[in-house]
C-alpha atoms as a PDB file:
ATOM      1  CA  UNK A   1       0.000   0.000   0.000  1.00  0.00           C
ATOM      2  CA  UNK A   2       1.325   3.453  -0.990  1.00  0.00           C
ATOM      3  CA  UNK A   3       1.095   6.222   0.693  1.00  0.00           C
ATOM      4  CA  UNK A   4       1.799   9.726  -0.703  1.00  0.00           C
ATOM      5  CA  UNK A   5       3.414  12.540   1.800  1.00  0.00           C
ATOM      6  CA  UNK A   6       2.397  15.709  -0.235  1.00  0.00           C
ATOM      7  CA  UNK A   7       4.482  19.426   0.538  1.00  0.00           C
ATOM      8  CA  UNK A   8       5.086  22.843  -0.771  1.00  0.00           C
ATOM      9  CA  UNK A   9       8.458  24.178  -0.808  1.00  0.00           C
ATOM     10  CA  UNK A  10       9.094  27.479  -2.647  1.00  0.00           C
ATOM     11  CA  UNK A  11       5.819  27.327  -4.272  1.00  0.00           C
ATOM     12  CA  UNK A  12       6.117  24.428  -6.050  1.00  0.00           C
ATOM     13  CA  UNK A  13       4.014  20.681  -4.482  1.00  0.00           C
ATOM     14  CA  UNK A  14       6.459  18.074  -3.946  1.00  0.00           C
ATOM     15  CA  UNK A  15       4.946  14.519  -2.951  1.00  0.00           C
ATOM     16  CA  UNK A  16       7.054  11.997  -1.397  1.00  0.00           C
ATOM     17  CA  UNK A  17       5.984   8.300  -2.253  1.00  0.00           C
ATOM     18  CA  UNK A  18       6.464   5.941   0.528  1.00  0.00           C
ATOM     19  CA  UNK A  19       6.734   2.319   0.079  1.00  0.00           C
ATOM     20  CA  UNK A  20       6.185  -0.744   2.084  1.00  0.00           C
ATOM     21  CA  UNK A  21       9.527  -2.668   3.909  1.00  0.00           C
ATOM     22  CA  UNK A  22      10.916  -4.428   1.208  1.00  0.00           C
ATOM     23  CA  UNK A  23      11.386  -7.316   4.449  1.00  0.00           C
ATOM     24  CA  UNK A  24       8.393  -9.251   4.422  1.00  0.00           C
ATOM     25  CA  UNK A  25       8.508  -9.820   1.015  1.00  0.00           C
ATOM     26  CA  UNK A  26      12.464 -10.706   1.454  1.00  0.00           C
ATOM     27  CA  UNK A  27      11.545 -13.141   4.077  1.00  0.00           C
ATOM     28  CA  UNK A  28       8.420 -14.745   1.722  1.00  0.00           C
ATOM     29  CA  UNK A  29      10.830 -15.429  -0.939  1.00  0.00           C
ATOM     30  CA  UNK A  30      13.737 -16.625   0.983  1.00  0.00           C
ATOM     31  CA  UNK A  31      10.959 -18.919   2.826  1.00  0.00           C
ATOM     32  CA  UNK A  32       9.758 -20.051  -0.803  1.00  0.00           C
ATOM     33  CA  UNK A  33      13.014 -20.689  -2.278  1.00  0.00           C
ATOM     34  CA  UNK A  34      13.868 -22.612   1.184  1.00  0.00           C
ATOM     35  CA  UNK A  35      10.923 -24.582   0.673  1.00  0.00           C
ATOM     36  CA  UNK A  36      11.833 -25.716  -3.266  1.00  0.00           C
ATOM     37  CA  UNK A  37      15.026 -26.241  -2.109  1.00  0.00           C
ATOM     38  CA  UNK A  38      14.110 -28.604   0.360  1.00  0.00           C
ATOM     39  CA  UNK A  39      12.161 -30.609  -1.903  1.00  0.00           C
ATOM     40  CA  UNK A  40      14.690 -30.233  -4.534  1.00  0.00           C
ATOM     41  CA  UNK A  41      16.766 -32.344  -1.903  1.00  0.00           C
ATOM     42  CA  UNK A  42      14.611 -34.851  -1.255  1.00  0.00           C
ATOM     43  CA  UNK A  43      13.751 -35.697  -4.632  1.00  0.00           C
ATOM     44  CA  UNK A  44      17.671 -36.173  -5.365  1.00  0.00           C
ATOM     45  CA  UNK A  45      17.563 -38.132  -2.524  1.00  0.00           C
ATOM     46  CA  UNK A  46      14.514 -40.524  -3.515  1.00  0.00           C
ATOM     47  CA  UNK A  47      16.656 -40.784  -7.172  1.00  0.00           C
ATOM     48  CA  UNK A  48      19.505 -41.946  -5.388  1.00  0.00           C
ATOM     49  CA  UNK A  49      17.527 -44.616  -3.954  1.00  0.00           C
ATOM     50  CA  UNK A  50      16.258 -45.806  -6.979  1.00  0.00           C
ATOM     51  CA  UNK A  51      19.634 -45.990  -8.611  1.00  0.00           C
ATOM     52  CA  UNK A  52      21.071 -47.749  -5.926  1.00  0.00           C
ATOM     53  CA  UNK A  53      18.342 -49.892  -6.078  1.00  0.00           C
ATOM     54  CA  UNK A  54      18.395 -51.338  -9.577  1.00  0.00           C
ATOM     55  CA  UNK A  55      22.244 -51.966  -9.268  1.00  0.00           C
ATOM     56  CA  UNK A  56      22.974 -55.920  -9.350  1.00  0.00           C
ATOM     57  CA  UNK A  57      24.756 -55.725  -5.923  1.00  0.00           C
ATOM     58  CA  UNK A  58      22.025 -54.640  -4.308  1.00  0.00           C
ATOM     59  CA  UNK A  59      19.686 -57.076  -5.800  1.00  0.00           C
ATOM     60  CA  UNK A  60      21.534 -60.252  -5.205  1.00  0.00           C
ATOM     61  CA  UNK A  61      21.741 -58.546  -1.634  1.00  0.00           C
ATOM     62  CA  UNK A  62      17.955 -58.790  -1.460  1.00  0.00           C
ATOM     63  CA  UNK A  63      17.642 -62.334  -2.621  1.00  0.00           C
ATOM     64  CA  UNK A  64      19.944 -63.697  -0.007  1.00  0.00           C
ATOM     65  CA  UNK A  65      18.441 -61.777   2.828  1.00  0.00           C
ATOM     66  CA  UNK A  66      14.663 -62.798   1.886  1.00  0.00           C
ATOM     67  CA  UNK A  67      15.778 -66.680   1.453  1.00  0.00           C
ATOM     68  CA  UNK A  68      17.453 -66.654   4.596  1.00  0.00           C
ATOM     69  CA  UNK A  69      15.163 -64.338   6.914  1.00  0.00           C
ATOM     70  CA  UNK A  70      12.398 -66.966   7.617  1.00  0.00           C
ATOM     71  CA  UNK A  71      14.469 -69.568   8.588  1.00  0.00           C
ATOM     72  CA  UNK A  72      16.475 -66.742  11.085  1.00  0.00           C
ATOM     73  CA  UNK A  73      12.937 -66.001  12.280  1.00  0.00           C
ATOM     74  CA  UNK A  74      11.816 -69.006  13.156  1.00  0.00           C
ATOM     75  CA  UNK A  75      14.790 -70.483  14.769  1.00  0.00           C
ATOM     76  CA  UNK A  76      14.731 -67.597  16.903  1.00  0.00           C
ATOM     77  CA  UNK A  77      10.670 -67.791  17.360  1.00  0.00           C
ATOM     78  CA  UNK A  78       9.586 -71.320  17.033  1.00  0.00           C
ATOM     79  CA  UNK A  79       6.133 -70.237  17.571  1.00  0.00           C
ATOM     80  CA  UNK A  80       5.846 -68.514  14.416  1.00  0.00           C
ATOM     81  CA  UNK A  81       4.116 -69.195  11.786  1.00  0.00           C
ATOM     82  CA  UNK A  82       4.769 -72.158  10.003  1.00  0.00           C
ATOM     83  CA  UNK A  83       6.335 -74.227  12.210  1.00  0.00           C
ATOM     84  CA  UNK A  84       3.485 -73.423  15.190  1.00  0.00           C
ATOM     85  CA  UNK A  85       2.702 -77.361  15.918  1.00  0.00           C
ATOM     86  CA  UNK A  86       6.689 -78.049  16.298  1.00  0.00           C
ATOM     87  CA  UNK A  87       5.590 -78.859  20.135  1.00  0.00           C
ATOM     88  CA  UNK A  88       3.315 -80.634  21.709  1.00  0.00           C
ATOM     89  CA  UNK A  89       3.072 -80.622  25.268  1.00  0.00           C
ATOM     90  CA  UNK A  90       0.884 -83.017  27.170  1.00  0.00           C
ATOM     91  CA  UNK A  91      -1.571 -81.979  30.382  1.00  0.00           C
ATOM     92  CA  UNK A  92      -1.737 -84.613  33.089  1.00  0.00           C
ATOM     93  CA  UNK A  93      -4.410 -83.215  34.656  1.00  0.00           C
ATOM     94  CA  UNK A  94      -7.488 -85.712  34.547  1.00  0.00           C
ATOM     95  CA  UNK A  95      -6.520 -88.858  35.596  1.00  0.00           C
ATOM     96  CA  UNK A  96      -8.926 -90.824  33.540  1.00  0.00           C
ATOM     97  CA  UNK A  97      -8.172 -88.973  30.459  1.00  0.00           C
ATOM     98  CA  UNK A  98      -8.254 -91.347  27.264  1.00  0.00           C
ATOM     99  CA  UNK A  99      -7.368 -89.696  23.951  1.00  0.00           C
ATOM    100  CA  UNK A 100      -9.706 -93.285  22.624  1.00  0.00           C
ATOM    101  CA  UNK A 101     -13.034 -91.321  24.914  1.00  0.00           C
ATOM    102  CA  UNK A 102     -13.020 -88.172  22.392  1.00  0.00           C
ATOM    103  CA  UNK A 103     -15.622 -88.594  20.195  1.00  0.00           C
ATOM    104  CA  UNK A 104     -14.806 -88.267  16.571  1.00  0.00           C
ATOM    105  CA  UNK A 105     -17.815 -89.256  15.175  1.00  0.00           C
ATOM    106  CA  UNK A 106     -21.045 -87.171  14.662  1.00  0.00           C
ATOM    107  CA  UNK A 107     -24.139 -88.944  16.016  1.00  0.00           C
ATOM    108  CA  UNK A 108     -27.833 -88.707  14.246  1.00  0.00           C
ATOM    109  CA  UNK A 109     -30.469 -87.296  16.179  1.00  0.00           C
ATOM    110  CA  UNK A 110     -33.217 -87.961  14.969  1.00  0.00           C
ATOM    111  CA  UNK A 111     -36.296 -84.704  15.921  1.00  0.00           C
ATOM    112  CA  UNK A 112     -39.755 -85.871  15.956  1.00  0.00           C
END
């Protein structure tokens, strides 16, 4: 917004234009370029990563980690996954208990 400072010296109007600090627009700009910059950066970076990750080395890399990682995993956590039934443990609780007395067998009953 300009604002006009209007005076007479020696008969003769003189008007003195005043403008707004040049600062905030400074600071907008510097913040804006800042901003591009930034995601100039990160795009570079995200290239990087995709050129790294198409190089040969880095795929063979891959391939050996993902055969080996399950069988890492479930050494280390024998409850997972596919090896869940690896033990069995028995519970002597009921004296009487016959594995023979679990019926396996539906039964017909018959609704009148």
């Amino acid at each position: 917004m300009l604002k006009d400072f209007f005076a007479t010296y020696k008969n003769q109007d003189i008007s003195y234009t005043f403008i707004e600090p040049i600062s905030r627009d400074i600071n907008a700009l510097i913040e804006m370029k800042q901003k591009h910059i930034d995601y100039l950066q990160l795009e570079i970076f995200s290239m990087n990563i995709f050129d790294t990750l198409k190089s040969t080395k880095v795929r063979e890399k891959i391939k050996l980690i993902s055969k080996e990682w399950p069988l890492i995993f479930v050494f280390d956590h024998p409850s997972a996954f596919w090896n869940r039934k690896k033990h069995i443990v028995t519970l002597p609780y009921e004296d009487d208990f016959s594995e023979e007395n679990i019926p396996t067998k539906s039964v017909l009953f018959i609704t009148s």
